[in-house]
Protein backbone atom coordinates (compact mmCIF):
# COMPACT_ATOMS: atom_id res chain seq x y z
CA UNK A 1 -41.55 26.98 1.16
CA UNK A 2 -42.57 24.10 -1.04
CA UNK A 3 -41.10 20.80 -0.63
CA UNK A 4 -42.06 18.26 -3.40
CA UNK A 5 -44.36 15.56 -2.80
CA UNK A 6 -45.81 12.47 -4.62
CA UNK A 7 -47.42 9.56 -4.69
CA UNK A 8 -45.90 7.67 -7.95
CA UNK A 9 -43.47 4.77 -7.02
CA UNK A 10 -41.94 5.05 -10.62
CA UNK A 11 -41.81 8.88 -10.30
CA UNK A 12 -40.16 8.98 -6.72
CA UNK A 13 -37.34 6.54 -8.23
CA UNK A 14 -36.53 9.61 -10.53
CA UNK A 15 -36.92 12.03 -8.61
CA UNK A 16 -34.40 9.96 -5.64
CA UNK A 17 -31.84 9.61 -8.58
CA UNK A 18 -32.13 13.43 -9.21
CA UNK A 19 -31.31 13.95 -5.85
CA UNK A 20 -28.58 11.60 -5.68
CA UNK A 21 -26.88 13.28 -8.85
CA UNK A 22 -27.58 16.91 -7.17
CA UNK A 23 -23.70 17.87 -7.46
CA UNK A 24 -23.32 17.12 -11.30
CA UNK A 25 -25.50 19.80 -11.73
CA UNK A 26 -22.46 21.87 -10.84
CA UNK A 27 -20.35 22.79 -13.35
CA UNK A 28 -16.59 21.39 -12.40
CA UNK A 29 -14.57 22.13 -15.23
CA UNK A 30 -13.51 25.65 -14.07
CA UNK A 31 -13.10 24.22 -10.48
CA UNK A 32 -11.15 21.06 -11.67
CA UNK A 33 -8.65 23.48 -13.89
CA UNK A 34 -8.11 25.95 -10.45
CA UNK A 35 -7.83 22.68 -8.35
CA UNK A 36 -5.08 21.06 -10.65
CA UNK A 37 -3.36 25.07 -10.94
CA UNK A 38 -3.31 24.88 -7.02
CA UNK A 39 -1.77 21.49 -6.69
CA UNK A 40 1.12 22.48 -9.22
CA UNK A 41 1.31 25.49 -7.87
CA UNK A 42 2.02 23.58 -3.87
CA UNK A 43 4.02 20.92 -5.41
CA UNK A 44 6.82 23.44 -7.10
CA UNK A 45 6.47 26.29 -4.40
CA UNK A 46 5.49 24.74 -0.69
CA UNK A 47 5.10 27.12 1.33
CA UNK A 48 4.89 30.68 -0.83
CA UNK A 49 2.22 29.14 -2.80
CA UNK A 50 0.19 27.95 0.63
CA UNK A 51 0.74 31.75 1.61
CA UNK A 52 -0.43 33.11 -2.14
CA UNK A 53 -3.14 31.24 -2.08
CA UNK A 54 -4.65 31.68 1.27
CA UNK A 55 -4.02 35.39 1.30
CA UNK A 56 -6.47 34.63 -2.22
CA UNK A 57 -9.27 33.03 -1.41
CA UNK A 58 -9.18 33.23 2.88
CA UNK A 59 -7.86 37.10 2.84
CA UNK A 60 -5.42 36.99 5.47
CA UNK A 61 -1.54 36.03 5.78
CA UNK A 62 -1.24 32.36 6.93
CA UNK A 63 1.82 33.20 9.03
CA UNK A 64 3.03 31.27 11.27
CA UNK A 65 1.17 28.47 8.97
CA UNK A 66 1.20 26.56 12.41
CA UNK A 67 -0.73 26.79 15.23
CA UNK A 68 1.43 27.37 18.39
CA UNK A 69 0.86 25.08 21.41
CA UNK A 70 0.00 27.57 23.49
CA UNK A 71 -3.12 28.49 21.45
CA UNK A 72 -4.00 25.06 21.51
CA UNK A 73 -3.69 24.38 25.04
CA UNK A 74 -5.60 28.13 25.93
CA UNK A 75 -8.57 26.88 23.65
CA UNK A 76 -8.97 23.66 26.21
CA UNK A 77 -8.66 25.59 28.80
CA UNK A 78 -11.09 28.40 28.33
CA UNK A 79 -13.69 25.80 27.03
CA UNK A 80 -16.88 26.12 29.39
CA UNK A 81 -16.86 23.07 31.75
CA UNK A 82 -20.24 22.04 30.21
CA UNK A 83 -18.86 21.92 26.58
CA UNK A 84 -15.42 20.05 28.17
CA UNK A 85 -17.50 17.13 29.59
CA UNK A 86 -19.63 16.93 25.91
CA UNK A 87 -16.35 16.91 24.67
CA UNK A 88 -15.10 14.17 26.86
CA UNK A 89 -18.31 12.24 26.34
CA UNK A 90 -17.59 11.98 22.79
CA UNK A 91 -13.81 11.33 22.66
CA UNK A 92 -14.82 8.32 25.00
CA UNK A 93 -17.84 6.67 23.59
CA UNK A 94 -15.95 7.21 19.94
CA UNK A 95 -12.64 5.48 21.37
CA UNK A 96 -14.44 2.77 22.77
CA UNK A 97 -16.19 2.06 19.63
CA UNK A 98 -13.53 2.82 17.11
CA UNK A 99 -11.19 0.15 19.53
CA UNK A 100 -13.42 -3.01 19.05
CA UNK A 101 -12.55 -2.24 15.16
CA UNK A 102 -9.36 -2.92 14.95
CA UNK A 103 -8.26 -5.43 12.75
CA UNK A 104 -6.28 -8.57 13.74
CA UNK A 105 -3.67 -10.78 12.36
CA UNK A 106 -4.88 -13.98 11.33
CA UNK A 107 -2.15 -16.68 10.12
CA UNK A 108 -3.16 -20.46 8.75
CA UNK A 109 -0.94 -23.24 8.87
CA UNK A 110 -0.96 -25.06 5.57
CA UNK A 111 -1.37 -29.27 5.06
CA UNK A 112 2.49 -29.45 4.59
CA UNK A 113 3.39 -27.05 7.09
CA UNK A 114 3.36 -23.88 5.16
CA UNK A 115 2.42 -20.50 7.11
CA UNK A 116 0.59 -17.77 5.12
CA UNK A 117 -0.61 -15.09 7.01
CA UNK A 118 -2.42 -11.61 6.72
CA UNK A 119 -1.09 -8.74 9.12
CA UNK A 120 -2.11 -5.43 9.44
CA UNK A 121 0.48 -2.23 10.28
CA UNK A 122 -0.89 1.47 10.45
CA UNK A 123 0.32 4.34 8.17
CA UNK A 124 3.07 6.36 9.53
CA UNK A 125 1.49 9.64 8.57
CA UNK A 126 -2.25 10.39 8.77
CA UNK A 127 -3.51 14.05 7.48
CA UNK A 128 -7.24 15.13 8.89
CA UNK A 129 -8.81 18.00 7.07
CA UNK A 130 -11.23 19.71 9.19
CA UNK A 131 -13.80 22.29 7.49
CA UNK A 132 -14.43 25.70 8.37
CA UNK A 133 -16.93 28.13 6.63
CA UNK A 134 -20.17 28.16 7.01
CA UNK A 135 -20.04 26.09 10.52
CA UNK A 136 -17.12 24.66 12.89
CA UNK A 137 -16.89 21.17 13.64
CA UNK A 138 -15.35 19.80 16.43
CA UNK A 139 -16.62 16.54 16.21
CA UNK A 140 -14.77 16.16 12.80
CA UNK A 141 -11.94 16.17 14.78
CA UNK A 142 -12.85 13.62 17.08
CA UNK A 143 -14.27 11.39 14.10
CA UNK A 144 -11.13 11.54 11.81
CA UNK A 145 -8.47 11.69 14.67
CA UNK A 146 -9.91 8.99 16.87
CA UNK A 147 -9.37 5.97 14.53
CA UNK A 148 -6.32 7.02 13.28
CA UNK A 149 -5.23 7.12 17.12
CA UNK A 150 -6.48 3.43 17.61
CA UNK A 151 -4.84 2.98 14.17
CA UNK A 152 -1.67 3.24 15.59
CA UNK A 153 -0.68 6.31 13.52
CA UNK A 154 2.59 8.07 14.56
CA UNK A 155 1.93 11.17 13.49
CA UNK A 156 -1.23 13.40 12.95
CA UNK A 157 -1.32 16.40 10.91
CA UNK A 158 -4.56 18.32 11.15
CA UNK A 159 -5.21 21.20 8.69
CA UNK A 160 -8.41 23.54 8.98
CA UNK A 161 -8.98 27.07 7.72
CA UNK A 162 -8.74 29.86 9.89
CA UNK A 163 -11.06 33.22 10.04
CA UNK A 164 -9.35 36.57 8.75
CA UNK A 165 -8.17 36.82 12.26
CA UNK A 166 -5.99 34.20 11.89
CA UNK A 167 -7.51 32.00 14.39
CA UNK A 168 -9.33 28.07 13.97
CA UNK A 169 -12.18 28.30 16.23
CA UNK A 170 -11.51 27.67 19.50
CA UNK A 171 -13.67 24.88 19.92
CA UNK A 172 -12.32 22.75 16.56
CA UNK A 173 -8.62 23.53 18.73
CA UNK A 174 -9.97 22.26 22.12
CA UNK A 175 -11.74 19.11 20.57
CA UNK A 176 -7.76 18.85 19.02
CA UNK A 177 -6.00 19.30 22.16
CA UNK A 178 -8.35 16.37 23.67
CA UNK A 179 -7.63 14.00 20.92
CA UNK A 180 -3.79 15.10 21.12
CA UNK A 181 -3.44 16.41 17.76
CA UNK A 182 -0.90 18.84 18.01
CA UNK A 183 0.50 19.34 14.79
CA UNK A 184 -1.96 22.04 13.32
CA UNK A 185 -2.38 24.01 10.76
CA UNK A 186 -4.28 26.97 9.49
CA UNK A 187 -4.66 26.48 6.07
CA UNK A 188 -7.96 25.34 4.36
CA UNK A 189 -9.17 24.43 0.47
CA UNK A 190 -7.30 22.43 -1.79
CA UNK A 191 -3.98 23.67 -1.14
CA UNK A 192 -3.99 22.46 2.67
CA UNK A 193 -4.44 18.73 0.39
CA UNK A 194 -1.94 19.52 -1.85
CA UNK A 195 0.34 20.25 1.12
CA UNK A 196 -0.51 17.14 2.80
CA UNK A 197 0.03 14.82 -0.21
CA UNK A 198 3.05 16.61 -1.68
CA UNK A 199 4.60 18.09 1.69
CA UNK A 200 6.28 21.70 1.95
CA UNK A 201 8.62 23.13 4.02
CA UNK A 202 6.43 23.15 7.14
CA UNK A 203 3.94 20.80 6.45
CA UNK A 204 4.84 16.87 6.58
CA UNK A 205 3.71 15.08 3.39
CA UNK A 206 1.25 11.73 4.51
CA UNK A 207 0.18 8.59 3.52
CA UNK A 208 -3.20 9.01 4.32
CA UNK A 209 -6.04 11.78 4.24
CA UNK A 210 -9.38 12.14 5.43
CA UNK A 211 -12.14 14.15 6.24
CA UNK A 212 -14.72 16.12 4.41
CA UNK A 213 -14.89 19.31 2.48
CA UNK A 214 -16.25 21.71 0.28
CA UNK A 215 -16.21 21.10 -4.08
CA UNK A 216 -12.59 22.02 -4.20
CA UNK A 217 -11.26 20.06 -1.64
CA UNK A 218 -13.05 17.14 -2.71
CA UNK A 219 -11.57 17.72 -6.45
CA UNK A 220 -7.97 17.95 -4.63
CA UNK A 221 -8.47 14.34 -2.60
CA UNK A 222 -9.46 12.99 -6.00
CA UNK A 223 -6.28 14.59 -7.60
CA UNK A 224 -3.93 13.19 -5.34
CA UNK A 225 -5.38 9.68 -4.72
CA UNK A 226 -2.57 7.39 -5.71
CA UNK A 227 -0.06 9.46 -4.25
CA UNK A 228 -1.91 9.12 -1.13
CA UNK A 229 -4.81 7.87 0.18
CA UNK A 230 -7.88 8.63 0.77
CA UNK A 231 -10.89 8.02 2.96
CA UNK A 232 -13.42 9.36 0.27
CA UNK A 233 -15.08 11.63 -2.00
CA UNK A 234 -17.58 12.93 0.66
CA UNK A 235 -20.79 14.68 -1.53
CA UNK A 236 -23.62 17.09 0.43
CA UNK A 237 -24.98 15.58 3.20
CA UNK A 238 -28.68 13.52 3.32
CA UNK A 239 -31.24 12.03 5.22
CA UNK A 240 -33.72 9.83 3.88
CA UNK A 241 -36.88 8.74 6.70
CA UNK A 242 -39.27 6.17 6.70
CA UNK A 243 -42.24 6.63 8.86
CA UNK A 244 -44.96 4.59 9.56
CA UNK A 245 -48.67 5.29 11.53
CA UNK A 246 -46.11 5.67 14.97
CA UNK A 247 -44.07 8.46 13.71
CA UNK A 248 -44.57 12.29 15.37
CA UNK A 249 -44.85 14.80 13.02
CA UNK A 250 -42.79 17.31 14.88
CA UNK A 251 -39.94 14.86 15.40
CA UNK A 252 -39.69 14.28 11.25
CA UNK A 253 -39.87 17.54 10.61
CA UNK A 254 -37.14 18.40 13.37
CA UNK A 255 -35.37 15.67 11.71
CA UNK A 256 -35.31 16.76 8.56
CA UNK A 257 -34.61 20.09 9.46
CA UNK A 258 -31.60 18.70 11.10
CA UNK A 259 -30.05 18.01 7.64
CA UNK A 260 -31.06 20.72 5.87
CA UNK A 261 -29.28 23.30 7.63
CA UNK A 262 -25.94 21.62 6.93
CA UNK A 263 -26.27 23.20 3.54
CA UNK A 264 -28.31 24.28 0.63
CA UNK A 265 -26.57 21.16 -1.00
CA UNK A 266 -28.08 19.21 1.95
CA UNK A 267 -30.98 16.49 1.06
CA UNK A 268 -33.41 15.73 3.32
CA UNK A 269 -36.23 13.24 1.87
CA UNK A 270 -39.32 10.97 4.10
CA UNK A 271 -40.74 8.23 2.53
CA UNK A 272 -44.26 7.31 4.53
CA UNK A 273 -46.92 5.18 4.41
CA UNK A 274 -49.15 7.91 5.60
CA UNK A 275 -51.25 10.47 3.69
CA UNK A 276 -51.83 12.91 6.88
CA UNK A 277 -48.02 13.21 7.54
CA UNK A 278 -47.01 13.70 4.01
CA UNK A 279 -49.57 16.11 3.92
CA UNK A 280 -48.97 17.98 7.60
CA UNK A 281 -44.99 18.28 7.07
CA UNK A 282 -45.11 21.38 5.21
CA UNK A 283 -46.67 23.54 7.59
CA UNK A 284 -44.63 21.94 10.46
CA UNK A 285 -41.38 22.50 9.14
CA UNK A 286 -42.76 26.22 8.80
CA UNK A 287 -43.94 26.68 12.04
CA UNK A 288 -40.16 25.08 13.09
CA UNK A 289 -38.75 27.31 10.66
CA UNK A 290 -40.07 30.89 12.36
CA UNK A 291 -37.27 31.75 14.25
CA UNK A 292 -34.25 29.74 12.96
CA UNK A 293 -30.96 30.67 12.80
CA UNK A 294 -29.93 28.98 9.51
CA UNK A 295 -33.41 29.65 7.76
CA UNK A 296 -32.58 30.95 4.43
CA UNK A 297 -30.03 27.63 4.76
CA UNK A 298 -33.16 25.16 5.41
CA UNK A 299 -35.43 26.65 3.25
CA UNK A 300 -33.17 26.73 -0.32
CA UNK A 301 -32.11 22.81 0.92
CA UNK A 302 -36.01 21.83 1.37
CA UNK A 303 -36.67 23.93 -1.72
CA UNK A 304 -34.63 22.19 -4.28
CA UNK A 305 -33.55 18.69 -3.04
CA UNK A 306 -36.74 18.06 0.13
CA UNK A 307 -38.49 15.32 -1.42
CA UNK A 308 -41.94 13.63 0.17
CA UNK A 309 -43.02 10.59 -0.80
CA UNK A 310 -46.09 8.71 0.35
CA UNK A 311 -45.65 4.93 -0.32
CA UNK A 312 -48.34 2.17 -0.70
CA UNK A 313 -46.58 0.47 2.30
CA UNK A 314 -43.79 -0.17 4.02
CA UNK A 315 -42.14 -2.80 1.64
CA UNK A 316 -42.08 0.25 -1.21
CA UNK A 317 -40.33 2.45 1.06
CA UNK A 318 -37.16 -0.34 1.77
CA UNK A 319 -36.88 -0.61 -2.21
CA UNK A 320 -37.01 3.33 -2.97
CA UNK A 321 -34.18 3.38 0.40
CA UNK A 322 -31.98 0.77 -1.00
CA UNK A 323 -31.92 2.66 -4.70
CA UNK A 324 -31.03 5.79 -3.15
CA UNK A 325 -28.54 4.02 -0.31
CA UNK A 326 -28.46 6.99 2.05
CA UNK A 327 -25.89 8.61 3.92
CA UNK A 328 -28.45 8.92 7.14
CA UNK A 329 -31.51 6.59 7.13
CA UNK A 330 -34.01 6.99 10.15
CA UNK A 331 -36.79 4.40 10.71
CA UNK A 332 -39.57 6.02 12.56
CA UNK A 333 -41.61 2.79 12.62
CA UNK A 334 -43.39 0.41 14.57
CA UNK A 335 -40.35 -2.27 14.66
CA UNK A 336 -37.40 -0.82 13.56
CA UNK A 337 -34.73 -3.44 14.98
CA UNK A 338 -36.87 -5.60 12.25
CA UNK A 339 -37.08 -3.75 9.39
CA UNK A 340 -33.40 -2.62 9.45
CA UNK A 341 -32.84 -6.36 8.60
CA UNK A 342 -34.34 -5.94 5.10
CA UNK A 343 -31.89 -2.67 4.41
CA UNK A 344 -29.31 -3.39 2.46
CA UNK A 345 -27.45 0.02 1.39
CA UNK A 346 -27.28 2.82 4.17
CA UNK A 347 -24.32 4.51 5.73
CA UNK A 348 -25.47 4.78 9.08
CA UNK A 349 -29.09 3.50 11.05
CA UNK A 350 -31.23 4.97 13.18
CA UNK A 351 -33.90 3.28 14.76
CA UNK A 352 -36.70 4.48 16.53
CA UNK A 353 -38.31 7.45 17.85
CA UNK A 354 -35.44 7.81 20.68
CA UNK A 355 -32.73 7.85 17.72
CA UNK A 356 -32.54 10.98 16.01
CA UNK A 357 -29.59 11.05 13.88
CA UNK A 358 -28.20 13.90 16.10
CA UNK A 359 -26.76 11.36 18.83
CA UNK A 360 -24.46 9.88 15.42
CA UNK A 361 -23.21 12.64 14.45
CA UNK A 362 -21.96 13.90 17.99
CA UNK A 363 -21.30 10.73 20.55
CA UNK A 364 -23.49 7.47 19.80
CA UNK A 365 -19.76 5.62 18.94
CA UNK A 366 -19.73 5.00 15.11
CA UNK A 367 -17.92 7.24 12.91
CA UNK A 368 -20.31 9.93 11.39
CA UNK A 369 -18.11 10.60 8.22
CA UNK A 370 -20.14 8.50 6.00
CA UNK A 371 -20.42 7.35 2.34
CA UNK A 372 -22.84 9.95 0.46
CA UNK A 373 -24.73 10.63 -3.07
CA UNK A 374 -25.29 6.58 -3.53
CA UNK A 375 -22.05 5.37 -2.65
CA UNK A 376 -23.43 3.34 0.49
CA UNK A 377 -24.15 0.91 -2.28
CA UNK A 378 -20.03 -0.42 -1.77
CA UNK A 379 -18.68 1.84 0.30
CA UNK A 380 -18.55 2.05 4.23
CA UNK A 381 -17.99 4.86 7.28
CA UNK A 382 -14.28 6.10 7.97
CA UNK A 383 -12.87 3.56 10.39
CA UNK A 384 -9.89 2.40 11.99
CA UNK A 385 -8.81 0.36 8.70
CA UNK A 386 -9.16 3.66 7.26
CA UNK A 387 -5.90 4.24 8.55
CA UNK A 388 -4.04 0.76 8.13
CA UNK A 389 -3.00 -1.67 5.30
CA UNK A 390 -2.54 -5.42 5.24
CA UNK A 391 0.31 -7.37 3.96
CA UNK A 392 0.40 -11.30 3.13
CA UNK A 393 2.94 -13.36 5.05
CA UNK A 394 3.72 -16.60 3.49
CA UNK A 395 6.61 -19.04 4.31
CA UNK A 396 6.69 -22.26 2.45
CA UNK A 397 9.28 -24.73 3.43
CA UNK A 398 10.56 -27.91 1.36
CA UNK A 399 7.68 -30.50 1.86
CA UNK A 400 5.07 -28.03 0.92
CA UNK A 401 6.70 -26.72 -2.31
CA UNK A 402 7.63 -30.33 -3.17
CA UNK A 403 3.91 -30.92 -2.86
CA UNK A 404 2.32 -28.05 -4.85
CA UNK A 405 5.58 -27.48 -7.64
CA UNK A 406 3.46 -29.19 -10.53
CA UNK A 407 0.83 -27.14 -10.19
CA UNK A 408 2.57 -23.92 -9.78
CA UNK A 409 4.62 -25.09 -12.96
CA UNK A 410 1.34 -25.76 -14.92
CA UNK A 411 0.04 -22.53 -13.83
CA UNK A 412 3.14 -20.80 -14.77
CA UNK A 413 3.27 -22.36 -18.49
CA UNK A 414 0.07 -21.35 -19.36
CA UNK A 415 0.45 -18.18 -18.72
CA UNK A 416 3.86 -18.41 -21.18
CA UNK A 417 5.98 -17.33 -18.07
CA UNK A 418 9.14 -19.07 -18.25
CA UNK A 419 10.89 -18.10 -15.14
CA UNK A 420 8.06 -18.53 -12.77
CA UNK A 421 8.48 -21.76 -13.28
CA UNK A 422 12.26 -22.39 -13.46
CA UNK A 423 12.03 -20.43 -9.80
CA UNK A 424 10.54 -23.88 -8.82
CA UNK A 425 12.48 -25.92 -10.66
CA UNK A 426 15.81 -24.76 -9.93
CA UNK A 427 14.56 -25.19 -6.08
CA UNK A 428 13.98 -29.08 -6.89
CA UNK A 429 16.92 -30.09 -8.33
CA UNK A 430 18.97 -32.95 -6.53
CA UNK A 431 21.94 -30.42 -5.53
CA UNK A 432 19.53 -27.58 -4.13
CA UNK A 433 17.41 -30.24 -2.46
């Protein structure tokens, strides 16, 4: 196993845009076409198509396409205690954190006593697509379900593919039960979106959907934004490092390793200031590699999109970070709390030796569904606005549109809109006044 390394600061900023392009590589057309047949298919059909096409592509008869409480309750309670009190951990450090987010109503009261006003309601309807396949994630669950919970969401509708038994893992259910998601379902791909944006006869149609996926589901959330929304267009996961004289080498190559077994998809990339490390990490992330359970996983990811890069100093590494705004940035470094002021474009932070990004993705607090593939640039972790929308307020009474009717007027006219203005006008005349 190869990973590519180099010294060139102009050659590493192609090389990081390479990597943060790795999924147009992939031809979409077919998948786009399928994704599009799939949503047609869900909007027309409901719940024949949902069976169609999971007997399809997951091989097994969806029915009952919901999960019965009594499976759901059974998975809590045969969880080993040791797993229940991770579990726990999570939900609370996650609720805590996601609770300080929420948004609150601000209101100003104008010069001539005019209110205006910004409030904030939750969606009625949240959908959480969990993924299944090559892994199960239970903290998924806790990540999307948790903020729409603070939210103040009425309903959540979780949908997750299920094995050719029939059955979500047992784990993904428990993590459910805890959160108290009990409207599941065991459908996966992008007809469990098309089901949640369009609604069928069992499943609810919602306002909102999150959560990641695989290429088709992503294709299907970017389908149906505008009939619903979205949290994002989640890409392969990434880690980008920077590491400094203070750094271990087994802890960046455990690190690293850490992403790459997501998925062959998965980039993992260390910018350093030192030669010796850039030049050690190969044979570490071998020796790590030796009896590994995702191997063949790590070794394709580290293959095609590992990337070493060793860096004049510390200042070159920030700049090559910032173009590549990673999904996961580390800072194995001397002063971390100090250089994470000169970051700019990162989804989530990890400073220090004691941070791996491990504790982020499981029970640190902050929401580990992050922006990927460059979008950190203007785009932020799922949250608890994920899940709520603002409206203005405004109340003006007599004195303050007495005060402000010219200018409204001369705005009006010179945008040739005739009424706006006679809305005022008619307002001011001696019998309405």
């Amino acid at each position: 196993m190869v990973m590519r390394c180099i010294s060139n600061q102009h050659e590493a900023k192609t090389q990081l845009k390479r990597l943060s392009q790795r999924t147009m590589g992939i031809s979409q057309e077919n998948a786009e076409k399928t994704v599009n047949e799939i949503l047609s298919a869900i909007q027309e059909e409901g719940d024949k198509a949902l069976v169609r096409f999971t007997e399809k592509f997951d091989g097994f008869n969806p029915l009952p396409i919901k999960v019965g409480k009594e499976e759901i309750i059974n998975a809590w309670e045969q969880t080993p205690p040791s797993l229940k009190k991770a579990l726990e951990l999570a939900h609370q450090r996650i609720y805590n954190f996601h609770q300080k987010q929420k948004p609150v109503d601000l209101s100003i009261k104008g010069e001539h006593g005019e209110l205006i006003s910004r409030r904030w309601r939750p969606v009625q309807k949240a959908g959480i697509y969990i993924p299944g396949g090559r892994a199960s994630y239970p903290s998924t669950v806790l990540m999307n379900s948790i903020p729409a919970q603070v939210a103040g969401v009425n309903e959540i509708i979780m949908v997750s593919p299920a094995g050719k038994d029939k059955k979500i893992n047992a784990t993904v259910l428990a993590a459910a039960y805890l959160s108290g998601v009990n409207q599941i379902f065991r459908i996966g791909g992008a007809q469990a979106i098309g089901a949640l944006a369009f609604g069928t006869e069992t499943i609810p149609m919602v306002d909102v959907i999150s959560g990641p996926g695989n290429l088709y589901v992503t294709l299907a959330k970017k389908a149906v934004y505008g009939k619903v929304g979205i949290d994002s267009l989640a890409g392969p996961s990434e880690v980008l490092i920077i590491a400094d004289k203070t750094a271990k080498l087994e802890q960046v190559a455990a690190d690293l390793l850490a992403q790459a077994e997501h998925d062959p998809l998965a980039a993992a990339i260390l910018l350093t200031t030192e030669e010796d490390l850039a030049k050690n990490l190969s044979k570490e992330l071998f020796r790590q590699l030796q009896n590994h359970p995702r191997k063949e996983i790590c070794q394709s990811s580290l293959k095609d999109w590992g990337l070493i890069v060793t860096c004049k100093n510390i200042n070159d590494c920030i700049e090559l970070s910032d173009q590549f705004a990673p999904e996961h940035l580390e800072l194995l470094t001397e002063n971390p709390r100090e250089l994470a002021k000169n970051i700019n474009n990162a989804g989530a932070i990890f400073l220090g030796a004691w941070t791996p990004e491990a504790v982020g993705d499981y029970l640190a607090g902050p929401n580990h569904t992050l922006p990927t593939s460059g979008t950190a640039r203007f785009s932020s972790a799922l949250g608890v606005e994920t899940f709520m929308k603002n409206s203005s307020v405004i109340e003006f009474n007599k004195t303050a549109l007495i005060n402000t009717s010219n200018e409204i007027k001369e705005l009006a006219n010179s945008e040739g809109l005739y009424s706006h203005a006679e809305s005022v006008r008619i307002r001011l005349r001696k019998e309405s006044i």
